[in-house]
Protein backbone atom coordinates (compact mmCIF):
# COMPACT_ATOMS: atom_id res chain seq x y z
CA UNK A 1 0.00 0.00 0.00
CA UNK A 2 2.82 2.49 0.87
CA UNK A 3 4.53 1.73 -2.57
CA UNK A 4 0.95 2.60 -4.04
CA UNK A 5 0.33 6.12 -2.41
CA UNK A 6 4.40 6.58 -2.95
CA UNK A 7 3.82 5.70 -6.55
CA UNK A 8 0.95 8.01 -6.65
CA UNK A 9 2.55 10.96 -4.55
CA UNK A 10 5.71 10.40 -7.79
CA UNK A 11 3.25 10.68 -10.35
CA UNK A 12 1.91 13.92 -9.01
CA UNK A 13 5.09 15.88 -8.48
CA UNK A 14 7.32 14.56 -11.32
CA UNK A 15 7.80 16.96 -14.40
CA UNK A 16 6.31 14.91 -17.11
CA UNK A 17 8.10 17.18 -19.34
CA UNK A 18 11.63 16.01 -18.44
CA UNK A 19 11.24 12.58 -19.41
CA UNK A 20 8.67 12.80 -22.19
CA UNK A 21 10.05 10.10 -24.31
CA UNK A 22 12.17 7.03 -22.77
CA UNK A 23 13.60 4.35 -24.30
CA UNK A 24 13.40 1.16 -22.34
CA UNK A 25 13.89 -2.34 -23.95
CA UNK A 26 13.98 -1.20 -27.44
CA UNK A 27 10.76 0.41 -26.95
CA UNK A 28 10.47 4.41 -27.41
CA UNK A 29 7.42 5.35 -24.75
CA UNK A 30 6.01 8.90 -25.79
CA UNK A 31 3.68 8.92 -23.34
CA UNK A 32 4.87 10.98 -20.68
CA UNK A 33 3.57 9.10 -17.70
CA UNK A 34 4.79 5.80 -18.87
CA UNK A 35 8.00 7.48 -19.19
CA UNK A 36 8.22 8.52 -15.94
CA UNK A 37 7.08 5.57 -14.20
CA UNK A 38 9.54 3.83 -15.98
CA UNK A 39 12.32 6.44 -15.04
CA UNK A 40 11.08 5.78 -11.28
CA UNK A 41 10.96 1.64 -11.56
CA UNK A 42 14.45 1.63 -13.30
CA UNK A 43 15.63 4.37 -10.50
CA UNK A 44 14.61 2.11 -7.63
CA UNK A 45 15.53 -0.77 -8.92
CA UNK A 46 19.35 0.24 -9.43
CA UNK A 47 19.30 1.65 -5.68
CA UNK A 48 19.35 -1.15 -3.82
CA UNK A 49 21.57 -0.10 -0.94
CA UNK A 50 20.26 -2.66 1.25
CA UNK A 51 22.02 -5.30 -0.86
CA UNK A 52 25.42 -3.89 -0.62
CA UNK A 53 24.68 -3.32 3.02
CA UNK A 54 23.87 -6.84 3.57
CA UNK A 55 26.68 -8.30 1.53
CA UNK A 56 29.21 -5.70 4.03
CA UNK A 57 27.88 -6.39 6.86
CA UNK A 58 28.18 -10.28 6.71
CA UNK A 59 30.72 -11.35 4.56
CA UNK A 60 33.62 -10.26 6.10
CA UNK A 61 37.41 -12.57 6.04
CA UNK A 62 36.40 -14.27 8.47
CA UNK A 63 32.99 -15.64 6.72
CA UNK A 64 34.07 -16.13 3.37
CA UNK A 65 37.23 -18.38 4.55
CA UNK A 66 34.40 -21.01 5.01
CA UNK A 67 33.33 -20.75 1.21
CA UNK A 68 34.92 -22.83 -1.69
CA UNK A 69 37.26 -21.33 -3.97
CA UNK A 70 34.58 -21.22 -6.37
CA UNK A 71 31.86 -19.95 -4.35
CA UNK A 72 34.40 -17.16 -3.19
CA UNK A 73 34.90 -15.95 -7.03
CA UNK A 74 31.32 -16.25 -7.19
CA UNK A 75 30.91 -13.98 -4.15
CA UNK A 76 33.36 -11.59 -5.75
CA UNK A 77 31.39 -11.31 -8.87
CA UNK A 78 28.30 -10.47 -6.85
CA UNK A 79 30.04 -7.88 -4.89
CA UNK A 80 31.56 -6.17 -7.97
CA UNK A 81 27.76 -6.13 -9.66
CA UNK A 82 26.28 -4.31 -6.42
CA UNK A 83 29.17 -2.00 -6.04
CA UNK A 84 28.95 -0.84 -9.21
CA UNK A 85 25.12 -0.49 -9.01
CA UNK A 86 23.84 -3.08 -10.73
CA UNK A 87 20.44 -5.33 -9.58
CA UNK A 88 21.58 -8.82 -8.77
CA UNK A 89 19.06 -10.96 -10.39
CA UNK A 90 16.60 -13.17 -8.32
CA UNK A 91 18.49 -16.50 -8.91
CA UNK A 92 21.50 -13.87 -7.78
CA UNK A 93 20.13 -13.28 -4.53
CA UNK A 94 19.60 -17.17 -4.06
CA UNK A 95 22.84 -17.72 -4.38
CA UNK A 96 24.08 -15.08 -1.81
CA UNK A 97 21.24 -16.59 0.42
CA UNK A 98 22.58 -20.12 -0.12
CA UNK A 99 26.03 -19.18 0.58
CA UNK A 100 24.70 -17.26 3.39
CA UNK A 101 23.11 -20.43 5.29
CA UNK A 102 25.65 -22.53 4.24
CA UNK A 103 27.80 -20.44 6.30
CA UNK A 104 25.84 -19.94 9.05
CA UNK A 105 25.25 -23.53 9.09
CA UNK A 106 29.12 -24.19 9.53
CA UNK A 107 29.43 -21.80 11.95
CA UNK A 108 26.76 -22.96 14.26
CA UNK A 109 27.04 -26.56 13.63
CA UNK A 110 23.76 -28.53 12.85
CA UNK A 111 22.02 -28.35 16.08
CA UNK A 112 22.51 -24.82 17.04
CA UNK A 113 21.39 -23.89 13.25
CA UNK A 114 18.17 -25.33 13.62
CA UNK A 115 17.71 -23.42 16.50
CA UNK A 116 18.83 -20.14 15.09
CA UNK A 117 16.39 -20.81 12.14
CA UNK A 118 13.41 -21.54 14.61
CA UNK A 119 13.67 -18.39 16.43
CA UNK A 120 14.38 -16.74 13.24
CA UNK A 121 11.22 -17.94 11.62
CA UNK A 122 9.20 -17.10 15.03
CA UNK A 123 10.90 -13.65 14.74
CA UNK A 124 9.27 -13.13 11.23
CA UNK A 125 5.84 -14.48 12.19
CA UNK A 126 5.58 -12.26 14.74
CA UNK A 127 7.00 -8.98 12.24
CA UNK A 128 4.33 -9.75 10.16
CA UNK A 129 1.53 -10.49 12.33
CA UNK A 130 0.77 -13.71 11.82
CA UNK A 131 2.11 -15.03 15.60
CA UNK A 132 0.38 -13.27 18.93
CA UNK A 133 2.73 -14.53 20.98
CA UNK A 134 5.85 -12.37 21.47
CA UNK A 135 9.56 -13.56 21.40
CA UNK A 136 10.40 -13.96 25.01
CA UNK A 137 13.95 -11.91 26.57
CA UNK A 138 15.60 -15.04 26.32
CA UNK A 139 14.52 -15.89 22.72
CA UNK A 140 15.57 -12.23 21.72
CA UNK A 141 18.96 -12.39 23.90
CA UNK A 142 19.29 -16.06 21.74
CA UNK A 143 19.06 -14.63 18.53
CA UNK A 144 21.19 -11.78 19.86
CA UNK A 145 24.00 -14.00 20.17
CA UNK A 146 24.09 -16.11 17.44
CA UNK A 147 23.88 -13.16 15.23
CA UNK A 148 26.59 -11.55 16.88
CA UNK A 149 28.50 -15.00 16.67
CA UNK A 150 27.55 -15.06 13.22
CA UNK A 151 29.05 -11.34 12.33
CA UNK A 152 32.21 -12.55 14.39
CA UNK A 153 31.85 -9.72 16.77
């Protein structure tokens, strides 16, 4: 809903004049609004500043010494694409994801993964409304320290 009234609030206060025509796939767009939404999607789509924060904030040395050769140049690939402000593609951020858990997963070791991912899960339920029942101070302290473990702080 917020992207909606954002999309809307954009519409109303964007010069239509500036980007009158646009070409986007090989298609010229004349119409003026089409232009500018497409100005907007491409825009937002490019600034994704949450992935390079999340790639910074958790692969450090430390993380990526438990990746393969292969997965490392991988990594590095991915790392060059967002610094240079390109979108990674879905089946992009699946690997990073992948790599991610995989990680974590070494890490923790098996058991204490599972757990991490429980209260994870639980954490998310609750974010989005779908649990009534609150993490308890022991389940946040928990997840507290396994992230910081994770993060090698």
């Amino acid at each position: 809903m917020k992207k909606k009234i954002l999309l809307v609030i954009l519409i109303a206060s964007l010069n239509f004049q500036q980007y009158s025509t646009l070409t986007f796939n090989s298609t010229t767009l004349n119409n003026p609004i089409e232009a500018n939404l497409i100005y907007y999607i491409n825009k937002t789509n490019i600034e994704r500043p949450h992935d390079k924060e999340k790639i910074e904030s958790f692969w450090n040395s430390e993380n990526e010494s438990f990746l393969s050769p292969e997965e490392k140049e991988k990594l590095n690939v991915l790392k060059r694409k967002v610094e240079s402000g390109e979108n990674l593609t879905v089946e992009e951020r699946q690997i990073l994801s992948e790599f991610r858990s995989d990680t974590i997963r070494k890490k923790l070791g098996d058991a204490r993964f599972e757990r991490y991912k429980k209260l994870i899960e639980k954490r998310e339920k609750q974010t989005k409304g779908q649990l009534e029942i609150e993490l308890s101070k022991e389940e946040k302290t928990e997840i507290y320290n396994f992230e910081k473990e994770i993060k090698g702080k």
